[in-house]
Protein backbone atom coordinates (compact mmCIF):
# COMPACT_ATOMS: atom_id res chain seq x y z
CA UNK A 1 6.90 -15.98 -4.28
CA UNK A 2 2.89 -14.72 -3.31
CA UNK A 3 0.28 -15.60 -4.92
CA UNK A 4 -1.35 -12.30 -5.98
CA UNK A 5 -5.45 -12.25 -5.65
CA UNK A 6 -7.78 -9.88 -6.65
CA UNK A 7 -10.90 -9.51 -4.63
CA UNK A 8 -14.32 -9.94 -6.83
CA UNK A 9 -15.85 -6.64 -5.53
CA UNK A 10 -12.73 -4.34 -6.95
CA UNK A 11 -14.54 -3.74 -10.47
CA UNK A 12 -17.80 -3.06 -8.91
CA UNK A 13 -16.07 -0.72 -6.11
CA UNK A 14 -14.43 0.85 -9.24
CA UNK A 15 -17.89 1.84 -10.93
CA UNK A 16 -19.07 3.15 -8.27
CA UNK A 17 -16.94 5.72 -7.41
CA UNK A 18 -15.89 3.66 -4.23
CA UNK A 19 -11.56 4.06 -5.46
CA UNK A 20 -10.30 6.80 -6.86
CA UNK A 21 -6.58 5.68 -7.56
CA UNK A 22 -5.36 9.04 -8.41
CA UNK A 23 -6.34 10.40 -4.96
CA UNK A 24 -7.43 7.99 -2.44
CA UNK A 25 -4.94 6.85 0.36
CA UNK A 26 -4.26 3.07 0.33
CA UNK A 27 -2.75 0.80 2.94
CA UNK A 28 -1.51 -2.97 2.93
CA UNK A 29 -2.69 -4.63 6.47
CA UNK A 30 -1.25 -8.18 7.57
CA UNK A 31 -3.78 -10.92 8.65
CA UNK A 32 -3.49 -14.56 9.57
CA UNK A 33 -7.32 -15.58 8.44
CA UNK A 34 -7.17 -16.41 4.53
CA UNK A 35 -9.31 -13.92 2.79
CA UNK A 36 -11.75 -15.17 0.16
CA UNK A 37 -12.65 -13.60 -3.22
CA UNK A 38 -16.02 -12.61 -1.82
CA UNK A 39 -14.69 -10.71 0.80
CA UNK A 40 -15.62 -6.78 -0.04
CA UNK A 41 -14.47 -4.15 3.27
CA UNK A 42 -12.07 -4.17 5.46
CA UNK A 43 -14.23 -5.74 8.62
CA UNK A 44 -14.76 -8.88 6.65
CA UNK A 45 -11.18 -9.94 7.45
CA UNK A 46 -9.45 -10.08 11.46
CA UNK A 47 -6.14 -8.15 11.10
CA UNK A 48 -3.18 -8.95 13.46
CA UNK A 49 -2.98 -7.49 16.51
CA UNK A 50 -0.69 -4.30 16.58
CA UNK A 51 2.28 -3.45 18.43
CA UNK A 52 6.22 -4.38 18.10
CA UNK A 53 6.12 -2.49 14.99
CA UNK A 54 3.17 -3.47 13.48
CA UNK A 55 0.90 -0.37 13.28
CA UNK A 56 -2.94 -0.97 13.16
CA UNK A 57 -4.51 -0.50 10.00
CA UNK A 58 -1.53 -1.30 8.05
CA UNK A 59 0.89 1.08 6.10
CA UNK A 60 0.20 3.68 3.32
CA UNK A 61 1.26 2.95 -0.44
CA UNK A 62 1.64 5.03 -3.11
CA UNK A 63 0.15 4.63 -6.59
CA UNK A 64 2.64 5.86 -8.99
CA UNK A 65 0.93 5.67 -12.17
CA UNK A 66 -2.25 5.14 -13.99
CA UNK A 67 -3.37 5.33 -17.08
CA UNK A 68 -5.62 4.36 -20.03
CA UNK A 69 -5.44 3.17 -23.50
CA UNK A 70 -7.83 1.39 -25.54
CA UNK A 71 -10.20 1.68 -23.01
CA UNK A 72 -8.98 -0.44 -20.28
CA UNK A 73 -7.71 1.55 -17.07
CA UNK A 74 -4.26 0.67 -15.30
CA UNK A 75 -3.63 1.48 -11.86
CA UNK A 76 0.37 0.07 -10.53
CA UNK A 77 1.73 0.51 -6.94
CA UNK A 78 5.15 1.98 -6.76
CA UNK A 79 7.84 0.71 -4.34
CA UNK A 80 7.74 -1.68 -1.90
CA UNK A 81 6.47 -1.94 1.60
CA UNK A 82 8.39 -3.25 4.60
CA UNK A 83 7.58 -4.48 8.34
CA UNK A 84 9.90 -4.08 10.90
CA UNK A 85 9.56 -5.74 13.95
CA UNK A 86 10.47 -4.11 16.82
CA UNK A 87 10.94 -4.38 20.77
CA UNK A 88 9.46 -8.44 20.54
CA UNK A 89 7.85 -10.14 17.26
CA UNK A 90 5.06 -9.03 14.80
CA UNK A 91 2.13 -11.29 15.00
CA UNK A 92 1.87 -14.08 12.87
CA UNK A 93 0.66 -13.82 9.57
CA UNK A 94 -0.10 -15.36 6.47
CA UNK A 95 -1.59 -12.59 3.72
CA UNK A 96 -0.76 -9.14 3.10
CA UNK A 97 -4.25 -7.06 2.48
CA UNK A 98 -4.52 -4.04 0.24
CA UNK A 99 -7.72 -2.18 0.91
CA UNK A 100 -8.66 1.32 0.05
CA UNK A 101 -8.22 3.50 3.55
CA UNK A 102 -10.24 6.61 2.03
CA UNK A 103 -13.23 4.85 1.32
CA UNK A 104 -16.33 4.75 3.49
CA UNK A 105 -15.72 1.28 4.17
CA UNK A 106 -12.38 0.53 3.74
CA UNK A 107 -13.56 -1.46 0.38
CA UNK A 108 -10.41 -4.10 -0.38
CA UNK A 109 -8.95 -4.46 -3.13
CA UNK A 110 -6.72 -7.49 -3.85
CA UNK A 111 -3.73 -9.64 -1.70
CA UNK A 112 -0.89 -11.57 -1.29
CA UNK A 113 -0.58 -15.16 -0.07
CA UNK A 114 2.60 -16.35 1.50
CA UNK A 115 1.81 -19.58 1.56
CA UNK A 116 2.42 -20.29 5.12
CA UNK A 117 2.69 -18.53 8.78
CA UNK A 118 5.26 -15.84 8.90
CA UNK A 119 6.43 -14.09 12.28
CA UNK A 120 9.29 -11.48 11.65
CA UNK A 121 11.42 -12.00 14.97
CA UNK A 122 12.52 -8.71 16.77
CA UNK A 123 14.89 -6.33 14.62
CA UNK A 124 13.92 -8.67 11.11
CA UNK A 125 12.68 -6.69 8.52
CA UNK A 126 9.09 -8.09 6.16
CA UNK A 127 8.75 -6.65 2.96
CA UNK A 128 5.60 -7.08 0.09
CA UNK A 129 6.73 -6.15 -2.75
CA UNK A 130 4.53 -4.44 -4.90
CA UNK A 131 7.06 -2.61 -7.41
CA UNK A 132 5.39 -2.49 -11.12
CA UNK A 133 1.89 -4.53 -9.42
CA UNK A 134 -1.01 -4.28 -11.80
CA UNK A 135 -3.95 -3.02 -9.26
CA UNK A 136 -6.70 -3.12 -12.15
CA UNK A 137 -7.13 -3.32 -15.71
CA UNK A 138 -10.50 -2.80 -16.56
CA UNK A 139 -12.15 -2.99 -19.96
C-alpha cells in the first residue's frame, strides 16, 4: 500500500485563495525524484518523461465532494486514476504527485509513495487509487 503525504504548503495555498476545490482542475503526475514536505509548485519536482501513454502533466481528477462541519473543511477525490502503458513502457517511477493544474503555479498538494521503482511494461495498466482520499481537513 502508499504511503500518503501531504505537502506543508497545502494549508497556506488554501488561505490564500491558491485551491479552490470546488472549481479548480487537478491532476496526479508520476515522478521518480522523492518529493519532500517542503516542496510547494509543480517545478520543484522532475516529472517522468512522457510518451507510451504517459501524458505530460499528468491526468485530471475529480473532486467529488466537500464539505464543512464544525469548522474544519473536507475536500475527497472520487475514483481512481489509471496509467496505461502503451506502444513500449512508461518511465520509471516511484511517487504519484497531486498538484493543483489551475493555479498560477501549479501549487502541489500532497502524494503517494510506492515504496520502490515501478515501470508498467507495454499494455499493463497503473492505477492510484484515490477513492474516499481525504485532500484536507482544515480547522
Amino acid at each position: 500500500m502508499a504511503a500518503y503525504n501531504k505537502f506543508n504548503s497545502l494549508i497556506e495555498a488554501v488561505f490564500e485563495k491558491k485551491h479552490d476545490f470546488s472549481t479548480d482542475t487537478f491532476k496526479i503526475m508520476l515522478t521518480n525524484v522523492a518529493p519532500v514536505a517542503t516542496n510547494s509548485i509543480k517545478t520543484d519536482l522532475t516529472e517522468i518523461a512522457a510518451g507510451n501513454g504517459y501524458t505530460a502533466g499528468g491526468t485530471a481528477v475529480t473532486v467529488s465532494a466537500s464539505s464543512q462541519t464544525g469548522g474544519s473543511y473536507t475536500a475527497v477525490l472520487s475514483g481512481d486514476t489509471v496509467f496505461t502503458a502503451s506502444g513500449g513502457n512508461i518511465a520509471n517511477f516511484q511517487y504519484a504527485v497531486l498538484y493543483n493544474d489551475t493555479a498560477t503555479n501549479d501549487e502541489l498538494v500532497s502524494w503517494w509513495d510506492y515504496g520502490s521503482s515501478i515501470t508498467p511494461a507495454d499494455g499493463e495498466t497503473f492505477t492510484v487509487s484515490t477513492d474516499g482520499i481525504t485532500l484536507i481537513t482544515a480547522s
